[in-house]
C-alpha atoms as a PDB file:
ATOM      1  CA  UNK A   1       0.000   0.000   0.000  1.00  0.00           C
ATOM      2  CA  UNK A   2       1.113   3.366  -0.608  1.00  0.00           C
ATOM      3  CA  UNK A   3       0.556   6.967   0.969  1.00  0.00           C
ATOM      4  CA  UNK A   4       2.116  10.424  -0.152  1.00  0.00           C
ATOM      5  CA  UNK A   5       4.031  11.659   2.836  1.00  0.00           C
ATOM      6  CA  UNK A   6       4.692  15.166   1.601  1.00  0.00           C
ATOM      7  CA  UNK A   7       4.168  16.724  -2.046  1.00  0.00           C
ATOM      8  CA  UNK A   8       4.978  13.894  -4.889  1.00  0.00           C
ATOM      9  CA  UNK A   9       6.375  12.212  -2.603  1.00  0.00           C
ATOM     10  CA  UNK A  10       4.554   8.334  -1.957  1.00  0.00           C
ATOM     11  CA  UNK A  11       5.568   5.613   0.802  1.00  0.00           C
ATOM     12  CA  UNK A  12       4.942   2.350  -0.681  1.00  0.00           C
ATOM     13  CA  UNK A  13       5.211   0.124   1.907  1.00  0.00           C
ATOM     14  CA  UNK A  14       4.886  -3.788   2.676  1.00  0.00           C
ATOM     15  CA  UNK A  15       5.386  -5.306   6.461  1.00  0.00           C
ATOM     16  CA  UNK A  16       7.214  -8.121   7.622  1.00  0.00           C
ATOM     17  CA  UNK A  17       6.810 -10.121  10.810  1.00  0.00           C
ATOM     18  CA  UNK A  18       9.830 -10.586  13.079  1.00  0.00           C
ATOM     19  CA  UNK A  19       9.642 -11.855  15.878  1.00  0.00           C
ATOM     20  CA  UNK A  20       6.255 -10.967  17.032  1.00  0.00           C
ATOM     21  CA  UNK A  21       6.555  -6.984  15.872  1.00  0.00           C
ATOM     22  CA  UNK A  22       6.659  -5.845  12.155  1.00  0.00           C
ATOM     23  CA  UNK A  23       9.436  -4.488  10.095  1.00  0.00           C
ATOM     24  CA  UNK A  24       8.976  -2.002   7.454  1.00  0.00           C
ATOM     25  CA  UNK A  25       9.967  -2.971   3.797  1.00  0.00           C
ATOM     26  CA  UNK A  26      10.053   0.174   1.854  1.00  0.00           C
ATOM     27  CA  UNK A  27      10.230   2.046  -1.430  1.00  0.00           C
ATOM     28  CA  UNK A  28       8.944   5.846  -1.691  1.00  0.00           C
ATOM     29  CA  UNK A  29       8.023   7.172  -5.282  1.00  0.00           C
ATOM     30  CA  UNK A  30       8.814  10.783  -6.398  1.00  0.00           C
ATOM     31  CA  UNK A  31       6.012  12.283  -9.059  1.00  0.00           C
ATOM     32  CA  UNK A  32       5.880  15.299 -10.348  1.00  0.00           C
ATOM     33  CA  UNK A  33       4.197  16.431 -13.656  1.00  0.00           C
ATOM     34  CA  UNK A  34       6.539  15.045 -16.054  1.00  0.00           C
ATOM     35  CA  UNK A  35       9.311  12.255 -14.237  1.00  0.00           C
ATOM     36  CA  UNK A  36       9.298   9.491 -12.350  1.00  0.00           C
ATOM     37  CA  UNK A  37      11.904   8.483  -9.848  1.00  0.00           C
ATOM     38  CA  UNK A  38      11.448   5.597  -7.612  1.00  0.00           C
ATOM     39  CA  UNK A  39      13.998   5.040  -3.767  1.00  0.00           C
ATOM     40  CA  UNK A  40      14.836   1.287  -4.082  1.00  0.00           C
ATOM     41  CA  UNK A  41      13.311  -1.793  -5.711  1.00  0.00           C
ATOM     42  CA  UNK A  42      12.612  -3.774  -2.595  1.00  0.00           C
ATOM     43  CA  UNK A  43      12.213  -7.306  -1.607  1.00  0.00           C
ATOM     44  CA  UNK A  44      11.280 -10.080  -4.687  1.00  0.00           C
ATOM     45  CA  UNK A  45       8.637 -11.312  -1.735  1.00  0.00           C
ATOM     46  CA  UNK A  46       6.695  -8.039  -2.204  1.00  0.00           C
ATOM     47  CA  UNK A  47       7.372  -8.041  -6.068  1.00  0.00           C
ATOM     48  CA  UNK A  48       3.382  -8.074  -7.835  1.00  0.00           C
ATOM     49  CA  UNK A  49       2.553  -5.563  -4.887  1.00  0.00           C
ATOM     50  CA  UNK A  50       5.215  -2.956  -5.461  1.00  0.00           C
ATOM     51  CA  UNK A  51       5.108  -3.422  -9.169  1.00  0.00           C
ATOM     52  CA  UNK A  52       1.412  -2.776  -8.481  1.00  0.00           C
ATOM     53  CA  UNK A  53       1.474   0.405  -6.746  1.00  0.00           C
ATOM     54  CA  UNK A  54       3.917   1.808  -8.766  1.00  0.00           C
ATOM     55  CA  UNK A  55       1.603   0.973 -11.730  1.00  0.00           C
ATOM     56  CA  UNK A  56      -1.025   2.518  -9.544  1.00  0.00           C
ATOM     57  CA  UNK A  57       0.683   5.765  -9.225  1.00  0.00           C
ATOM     58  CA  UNK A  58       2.351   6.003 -12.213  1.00  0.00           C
ATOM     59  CA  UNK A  59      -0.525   5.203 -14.607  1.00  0.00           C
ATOM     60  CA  UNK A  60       1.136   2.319 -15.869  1.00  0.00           C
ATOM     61  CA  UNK A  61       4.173   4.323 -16.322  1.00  0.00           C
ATOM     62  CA  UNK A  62       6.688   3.076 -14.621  1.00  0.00           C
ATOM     63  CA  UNK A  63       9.585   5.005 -13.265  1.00  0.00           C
ATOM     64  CA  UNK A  64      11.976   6.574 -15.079  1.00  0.00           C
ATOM     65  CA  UNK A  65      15.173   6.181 -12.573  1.00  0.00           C
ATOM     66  CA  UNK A  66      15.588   3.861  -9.733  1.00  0.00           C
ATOM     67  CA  UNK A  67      17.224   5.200  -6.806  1.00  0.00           C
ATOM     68  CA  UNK A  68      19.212   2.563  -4.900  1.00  0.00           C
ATOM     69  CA  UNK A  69      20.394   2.974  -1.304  1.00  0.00           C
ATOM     70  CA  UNK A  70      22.097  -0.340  -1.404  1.00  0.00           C
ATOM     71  CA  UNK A  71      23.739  -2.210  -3.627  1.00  0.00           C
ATOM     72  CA  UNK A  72      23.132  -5.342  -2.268  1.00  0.00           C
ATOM     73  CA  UNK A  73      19.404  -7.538  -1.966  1.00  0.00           C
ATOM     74  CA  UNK A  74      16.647  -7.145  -1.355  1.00  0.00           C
ATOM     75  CA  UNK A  75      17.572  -3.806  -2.674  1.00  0.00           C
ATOM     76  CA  UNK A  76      18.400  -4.251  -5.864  1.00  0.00           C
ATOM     77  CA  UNK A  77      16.631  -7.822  -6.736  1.00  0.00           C
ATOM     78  CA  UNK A  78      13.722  -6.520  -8.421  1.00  0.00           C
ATOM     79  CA  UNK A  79      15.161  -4.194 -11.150  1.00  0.00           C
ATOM     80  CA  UNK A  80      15.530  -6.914 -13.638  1.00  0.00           C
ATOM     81  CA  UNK A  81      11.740  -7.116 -13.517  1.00  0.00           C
ATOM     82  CA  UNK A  82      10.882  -4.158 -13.314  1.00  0.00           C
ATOM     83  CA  UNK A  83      13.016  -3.709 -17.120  1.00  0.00           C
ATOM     84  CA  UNK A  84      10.681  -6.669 -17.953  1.00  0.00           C
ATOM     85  CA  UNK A  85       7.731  -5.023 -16.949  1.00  0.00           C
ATOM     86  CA  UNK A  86       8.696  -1.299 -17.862  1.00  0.00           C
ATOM     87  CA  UNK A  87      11.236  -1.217 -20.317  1.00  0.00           C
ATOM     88  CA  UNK A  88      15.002   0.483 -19.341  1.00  0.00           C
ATOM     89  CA  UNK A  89      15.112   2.763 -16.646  1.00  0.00           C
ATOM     90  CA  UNK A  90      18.109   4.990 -15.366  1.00  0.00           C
ATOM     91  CA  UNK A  91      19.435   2.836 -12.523  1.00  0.00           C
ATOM     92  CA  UNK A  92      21.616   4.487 -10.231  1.00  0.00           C
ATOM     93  CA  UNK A  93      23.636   2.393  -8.105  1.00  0.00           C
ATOM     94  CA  UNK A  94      24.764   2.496  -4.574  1.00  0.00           C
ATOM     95  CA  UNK A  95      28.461   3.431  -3.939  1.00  0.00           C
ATOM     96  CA  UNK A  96      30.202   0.793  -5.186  1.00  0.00           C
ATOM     97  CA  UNK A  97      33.438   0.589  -7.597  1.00  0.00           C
ATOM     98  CA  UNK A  98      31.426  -2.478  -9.621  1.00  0.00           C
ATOM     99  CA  UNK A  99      27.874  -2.681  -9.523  1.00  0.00           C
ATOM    100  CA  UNK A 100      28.209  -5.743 -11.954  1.00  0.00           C
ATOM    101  CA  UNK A 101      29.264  -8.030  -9.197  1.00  0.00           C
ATOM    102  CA  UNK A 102      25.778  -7.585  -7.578  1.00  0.00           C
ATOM    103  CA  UNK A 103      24.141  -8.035 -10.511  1.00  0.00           C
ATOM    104  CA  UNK A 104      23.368  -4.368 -11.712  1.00  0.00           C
ATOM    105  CA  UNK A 105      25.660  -4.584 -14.775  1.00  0.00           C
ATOM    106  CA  UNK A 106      24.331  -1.482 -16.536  1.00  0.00           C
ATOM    107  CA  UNK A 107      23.552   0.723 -12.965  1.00  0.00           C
ATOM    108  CA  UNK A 108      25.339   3.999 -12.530  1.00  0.00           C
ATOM    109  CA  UNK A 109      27.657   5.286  -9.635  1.00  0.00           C
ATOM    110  CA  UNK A 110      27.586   8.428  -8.815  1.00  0.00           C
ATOM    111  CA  UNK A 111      30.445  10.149  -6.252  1.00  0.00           C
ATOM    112  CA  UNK A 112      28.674  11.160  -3.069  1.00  0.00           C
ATOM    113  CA  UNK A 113      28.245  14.470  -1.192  1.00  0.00           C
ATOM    114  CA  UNK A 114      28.273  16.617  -4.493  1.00  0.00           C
ATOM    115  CA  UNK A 115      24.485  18.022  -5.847  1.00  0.00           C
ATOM    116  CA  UNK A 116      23.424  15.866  -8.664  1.00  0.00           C
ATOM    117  CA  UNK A 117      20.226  15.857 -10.923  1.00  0.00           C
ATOM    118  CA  UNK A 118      17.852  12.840 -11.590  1.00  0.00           C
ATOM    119  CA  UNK A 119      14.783  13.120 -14.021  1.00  0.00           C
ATOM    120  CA  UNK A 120      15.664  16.832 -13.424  1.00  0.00           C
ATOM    121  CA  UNK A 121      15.090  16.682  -9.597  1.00  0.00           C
ATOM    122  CA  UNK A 122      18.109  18.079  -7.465  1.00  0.00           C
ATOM    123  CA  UNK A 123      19.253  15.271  -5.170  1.00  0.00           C
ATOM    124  CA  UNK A 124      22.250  14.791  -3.114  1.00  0.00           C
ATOM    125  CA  UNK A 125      23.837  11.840  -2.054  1.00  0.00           C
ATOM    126  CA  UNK A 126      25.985  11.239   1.194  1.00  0.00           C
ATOM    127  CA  UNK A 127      28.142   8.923   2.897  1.00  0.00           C
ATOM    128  CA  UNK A 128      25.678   7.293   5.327  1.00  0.00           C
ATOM    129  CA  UNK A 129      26.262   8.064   9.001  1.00  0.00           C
ATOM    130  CA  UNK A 130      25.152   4.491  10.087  1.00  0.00           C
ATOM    131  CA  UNK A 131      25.095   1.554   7.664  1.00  0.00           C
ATOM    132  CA  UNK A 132      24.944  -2.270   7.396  1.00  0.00           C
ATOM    133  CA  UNK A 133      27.274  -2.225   4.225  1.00  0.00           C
ATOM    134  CA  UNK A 134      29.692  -0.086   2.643  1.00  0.00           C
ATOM    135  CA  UNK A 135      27.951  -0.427  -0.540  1.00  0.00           C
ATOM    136  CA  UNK A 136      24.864   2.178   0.540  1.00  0.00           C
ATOM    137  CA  UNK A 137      24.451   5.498   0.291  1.00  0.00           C
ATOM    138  CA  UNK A 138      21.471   8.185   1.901  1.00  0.00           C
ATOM    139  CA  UNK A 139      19.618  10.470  -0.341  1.00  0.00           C
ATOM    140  CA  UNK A 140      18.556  14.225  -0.155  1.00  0.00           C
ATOM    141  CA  UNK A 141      15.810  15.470  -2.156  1.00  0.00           C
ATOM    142  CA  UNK A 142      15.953  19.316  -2.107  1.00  0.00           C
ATOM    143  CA  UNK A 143      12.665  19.696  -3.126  1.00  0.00           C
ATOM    144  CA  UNK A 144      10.701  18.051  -0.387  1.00  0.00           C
ATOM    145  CA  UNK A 145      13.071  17.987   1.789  1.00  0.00           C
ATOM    146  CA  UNK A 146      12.866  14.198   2.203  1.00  0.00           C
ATOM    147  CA  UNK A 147      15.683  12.232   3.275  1.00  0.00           C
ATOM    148  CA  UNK A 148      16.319   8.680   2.791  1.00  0.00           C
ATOM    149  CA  UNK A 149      18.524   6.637   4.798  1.00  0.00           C
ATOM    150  CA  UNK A 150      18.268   3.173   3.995  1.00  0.00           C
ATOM    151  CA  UNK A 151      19.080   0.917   7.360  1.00  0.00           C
ATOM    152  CA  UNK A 152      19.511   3.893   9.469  1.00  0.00           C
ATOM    153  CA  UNK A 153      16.684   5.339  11.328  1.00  0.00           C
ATOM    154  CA  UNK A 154      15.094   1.707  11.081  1.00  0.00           C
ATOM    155  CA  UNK A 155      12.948   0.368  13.769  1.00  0.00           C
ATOM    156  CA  UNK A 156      10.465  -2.034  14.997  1.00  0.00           C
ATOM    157  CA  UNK A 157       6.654  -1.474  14.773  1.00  0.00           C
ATOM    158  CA  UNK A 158       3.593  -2.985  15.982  1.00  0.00           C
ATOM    159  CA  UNK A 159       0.738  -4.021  13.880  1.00  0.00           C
ATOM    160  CA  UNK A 160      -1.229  -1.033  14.500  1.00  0.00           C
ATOM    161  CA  UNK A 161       1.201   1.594  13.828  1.00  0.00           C
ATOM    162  CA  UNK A 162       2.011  -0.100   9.887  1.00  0.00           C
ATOM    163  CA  UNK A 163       0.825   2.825   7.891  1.00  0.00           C
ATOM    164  CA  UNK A 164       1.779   5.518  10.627  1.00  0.00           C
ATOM    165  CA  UNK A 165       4.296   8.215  10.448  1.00  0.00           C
ATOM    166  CA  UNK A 166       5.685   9.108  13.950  1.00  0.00           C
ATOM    167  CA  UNK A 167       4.001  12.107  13.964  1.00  0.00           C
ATOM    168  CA  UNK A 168       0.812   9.597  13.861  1.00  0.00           C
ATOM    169  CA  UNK A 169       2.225   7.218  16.672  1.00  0.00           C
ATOM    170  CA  UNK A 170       0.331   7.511  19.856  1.00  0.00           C
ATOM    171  CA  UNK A 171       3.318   8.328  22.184  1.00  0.00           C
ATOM    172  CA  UNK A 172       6.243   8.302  19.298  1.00  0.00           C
ATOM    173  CA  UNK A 173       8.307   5.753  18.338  1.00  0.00           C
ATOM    174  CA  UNK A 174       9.094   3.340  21.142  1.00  0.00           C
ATOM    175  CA  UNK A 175      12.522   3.487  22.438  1.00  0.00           C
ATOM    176  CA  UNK A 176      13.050  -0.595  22.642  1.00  0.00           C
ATOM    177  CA  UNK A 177      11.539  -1.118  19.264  1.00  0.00           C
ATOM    178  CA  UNK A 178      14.328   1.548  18.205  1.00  0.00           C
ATOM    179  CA  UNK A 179      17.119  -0.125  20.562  1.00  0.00           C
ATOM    180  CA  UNK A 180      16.638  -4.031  19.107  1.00  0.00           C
ATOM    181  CA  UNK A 181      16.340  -2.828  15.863  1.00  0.00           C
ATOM    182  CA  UNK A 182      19.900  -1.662  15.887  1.00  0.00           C
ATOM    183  CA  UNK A 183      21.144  -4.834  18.459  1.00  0.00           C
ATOM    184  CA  UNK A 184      19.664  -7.070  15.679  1.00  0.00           C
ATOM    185  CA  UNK A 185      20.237  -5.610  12.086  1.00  0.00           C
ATOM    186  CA  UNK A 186      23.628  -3.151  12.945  1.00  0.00           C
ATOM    187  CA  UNK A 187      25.547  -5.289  15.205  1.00  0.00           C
ATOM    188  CA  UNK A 188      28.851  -3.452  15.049  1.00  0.00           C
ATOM    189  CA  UNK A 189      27.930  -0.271  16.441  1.00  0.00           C
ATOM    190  CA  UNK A 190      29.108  -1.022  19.671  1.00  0.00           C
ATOM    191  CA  UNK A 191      32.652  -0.125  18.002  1.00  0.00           C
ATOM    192  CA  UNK A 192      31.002   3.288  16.847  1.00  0.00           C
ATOM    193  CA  UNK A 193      32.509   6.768  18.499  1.00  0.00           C
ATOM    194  CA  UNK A 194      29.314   7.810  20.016  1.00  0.00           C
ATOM    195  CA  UNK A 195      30.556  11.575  20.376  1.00  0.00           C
ATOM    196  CA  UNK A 196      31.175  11.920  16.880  1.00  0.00           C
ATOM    197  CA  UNK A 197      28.881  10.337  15.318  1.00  0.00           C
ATOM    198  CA  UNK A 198      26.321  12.834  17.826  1.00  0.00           C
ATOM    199  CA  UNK A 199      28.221  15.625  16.051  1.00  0.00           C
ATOM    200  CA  UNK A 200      27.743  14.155  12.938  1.00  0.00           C
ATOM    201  CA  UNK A 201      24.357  14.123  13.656  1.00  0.00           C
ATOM    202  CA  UNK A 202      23.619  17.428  14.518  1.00  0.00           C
ATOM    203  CA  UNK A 203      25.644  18.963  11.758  1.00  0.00           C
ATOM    204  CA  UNK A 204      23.911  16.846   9.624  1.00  0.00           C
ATOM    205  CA  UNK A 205      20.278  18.004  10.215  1.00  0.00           C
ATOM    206  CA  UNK A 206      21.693  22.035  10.780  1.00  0.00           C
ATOM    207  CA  UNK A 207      23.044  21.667   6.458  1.00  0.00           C
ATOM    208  CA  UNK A 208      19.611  20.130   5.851  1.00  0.00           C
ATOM    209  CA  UNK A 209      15.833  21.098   6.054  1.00  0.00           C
ATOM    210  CA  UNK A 210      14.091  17.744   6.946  1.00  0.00           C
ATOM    211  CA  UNK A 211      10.584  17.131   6.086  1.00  0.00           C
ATOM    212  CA  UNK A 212      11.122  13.289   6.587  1.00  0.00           C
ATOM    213  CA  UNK A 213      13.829  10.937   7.287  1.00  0.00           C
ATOM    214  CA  UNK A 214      12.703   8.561   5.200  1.00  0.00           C
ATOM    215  CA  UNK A 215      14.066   4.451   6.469  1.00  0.00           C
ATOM    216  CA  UNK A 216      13.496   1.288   3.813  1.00  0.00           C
ATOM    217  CA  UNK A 217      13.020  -0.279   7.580  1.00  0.00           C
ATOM    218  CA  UNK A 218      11.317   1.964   9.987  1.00  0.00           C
ATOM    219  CA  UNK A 219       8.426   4.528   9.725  1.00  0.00           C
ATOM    220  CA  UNK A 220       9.126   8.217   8.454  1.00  0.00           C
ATOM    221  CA  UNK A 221      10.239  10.242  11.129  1.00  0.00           C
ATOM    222  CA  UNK A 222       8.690  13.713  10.659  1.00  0.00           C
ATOM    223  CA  UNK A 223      10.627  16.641  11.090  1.00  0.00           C
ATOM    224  CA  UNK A 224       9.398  17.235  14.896  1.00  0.00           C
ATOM    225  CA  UNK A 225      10.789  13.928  15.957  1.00  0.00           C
ATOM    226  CA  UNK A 226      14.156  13.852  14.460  1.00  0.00           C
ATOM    227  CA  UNK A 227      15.622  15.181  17.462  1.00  0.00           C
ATOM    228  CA  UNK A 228      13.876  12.633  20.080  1.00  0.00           C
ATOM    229  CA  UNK A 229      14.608   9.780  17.554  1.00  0.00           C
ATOM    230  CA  UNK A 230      18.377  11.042  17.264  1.00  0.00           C
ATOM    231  CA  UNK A 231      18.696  10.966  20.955  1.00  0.00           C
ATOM    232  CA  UNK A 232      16.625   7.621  21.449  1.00  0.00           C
ATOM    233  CA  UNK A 233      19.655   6.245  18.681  1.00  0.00           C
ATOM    234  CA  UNK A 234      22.500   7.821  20.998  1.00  0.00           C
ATOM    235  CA  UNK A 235      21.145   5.964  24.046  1.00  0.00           C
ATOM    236  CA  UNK A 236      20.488   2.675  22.297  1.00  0.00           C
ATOM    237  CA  UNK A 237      24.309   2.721  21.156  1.00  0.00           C
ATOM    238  CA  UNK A 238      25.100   3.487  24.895  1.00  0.00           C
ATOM    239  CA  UNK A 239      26.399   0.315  26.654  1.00  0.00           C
ATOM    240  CA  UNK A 240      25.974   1.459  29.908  1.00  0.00           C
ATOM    241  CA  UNK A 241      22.239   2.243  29.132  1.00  0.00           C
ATOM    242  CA  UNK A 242      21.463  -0.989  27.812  1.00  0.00           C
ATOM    243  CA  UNK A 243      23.077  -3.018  30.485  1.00  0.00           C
ATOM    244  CA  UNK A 244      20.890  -1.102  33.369  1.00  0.00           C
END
């Protein structure tokens, strides 16, 4: 099912169970009037529904670039059929040195933190702060101020809260579904520098005017609860909170 979070901007979005909670698996479409750009391919388990919505929203259509955070699955598995079912699109890869060895053999790369164009839309895309792989990237679009980050700013949910942004979550986002998510999907950021990657943080989101971080695996955070979901991040990578 999909929703428009801001301005031609959609969350398509399918749920997965784990572990008696749900975990987002996401792609967000960006519409306007004339291009069609669509923020990963997703998993080949949601295939007929995302190839569905996008249909849905895009009049049969199809996009005209796919955005990948990762270049790794589930990602990237669904871009050969969505060439089947579309036709070539403008694939632009993940960082990366050879998207051919994941299977993308005719995917751009594009260098990171430098303002770049796709369908026309200004984007730019960074180095991610937090990351399960090295082949990812986050992406800026300046013109809804949208931000999407892939594994980071992933969480947990519960059943009721599947098509909520936090803005829409009774109470927020809860801090343990925040805390396992990043015990169980980023194990090694217990070797993370907590103090800079804080700074990194806030220097981050001072460049940047956030409508929505937007996660593949967590609800959008809205741009009144970056700063709680930030500091709910910071005390999840805290050992000392975690063992008390």
């Amino acid at each position: 099912m999909a929703r428009e979070l801001v301005d031609d901007v959609h969350w398509i979005r399918n749920c997965h169970p784990d572990d008696g909670r749900h975990l987002h698996m996401s792609e967000y479409l960006l519409r306007d009037e004339t291009d069609t750009i669509l923020v990963d391919s997703g998993s080949s388990h949601y295939r007929e529904e995302i190839i569905s919505e996008v249909n849905r929203l895009t009049d049969g259509g199809g996009p005209d670039v796919v955005l990948l955070t990762h270049s790794t699955l589930p990602h990237t598995e669904n871009v050969p059929a969505f060439e089947d079912e579309w036709g070539e699109t403008e694939t632009i890869a993940a960082t990366g040195r050879f998207p051919e060895v994941v299977g993308l053999p005719d995917a751009e790369v594009r260098q990171l933190n430098q303002p770049v164009e796709f369908a026309g839309r200004p984007f730019t895309c960074i180095h991610p702060l937090l990351t399960d792989v090295t082949v990812s990237q986050w992406a800026y679009d300046h013109e809804s101020g949208v931000l999407f980050t892939a594994e980071a700013f992933g969480h947990y949910h519960d059943a009721e809260n599947c098509g909520q942004t936090s803005a829409e979550m009774e109470g927020g986002i809860p801090m343990e579904h925040i805390d396992d998510f990043y015990m169980d999907k980023l194990p090694f950021v217990d070797f993370l520098d907590r103090e800079k990657l804080g700074d990194a943080f806030e220097m981050l989101f001072d460049i940047l005017d956030v409508t929505y971080v937007a996660p593949i695996h967590g609800t959008p955070v809205a741009a009144e609860d970056i700063d709680d979901y930030v500091d709910d991040v910071m005390q999840a990578l805290d050992p000392q909170s975690v063992d008390s």
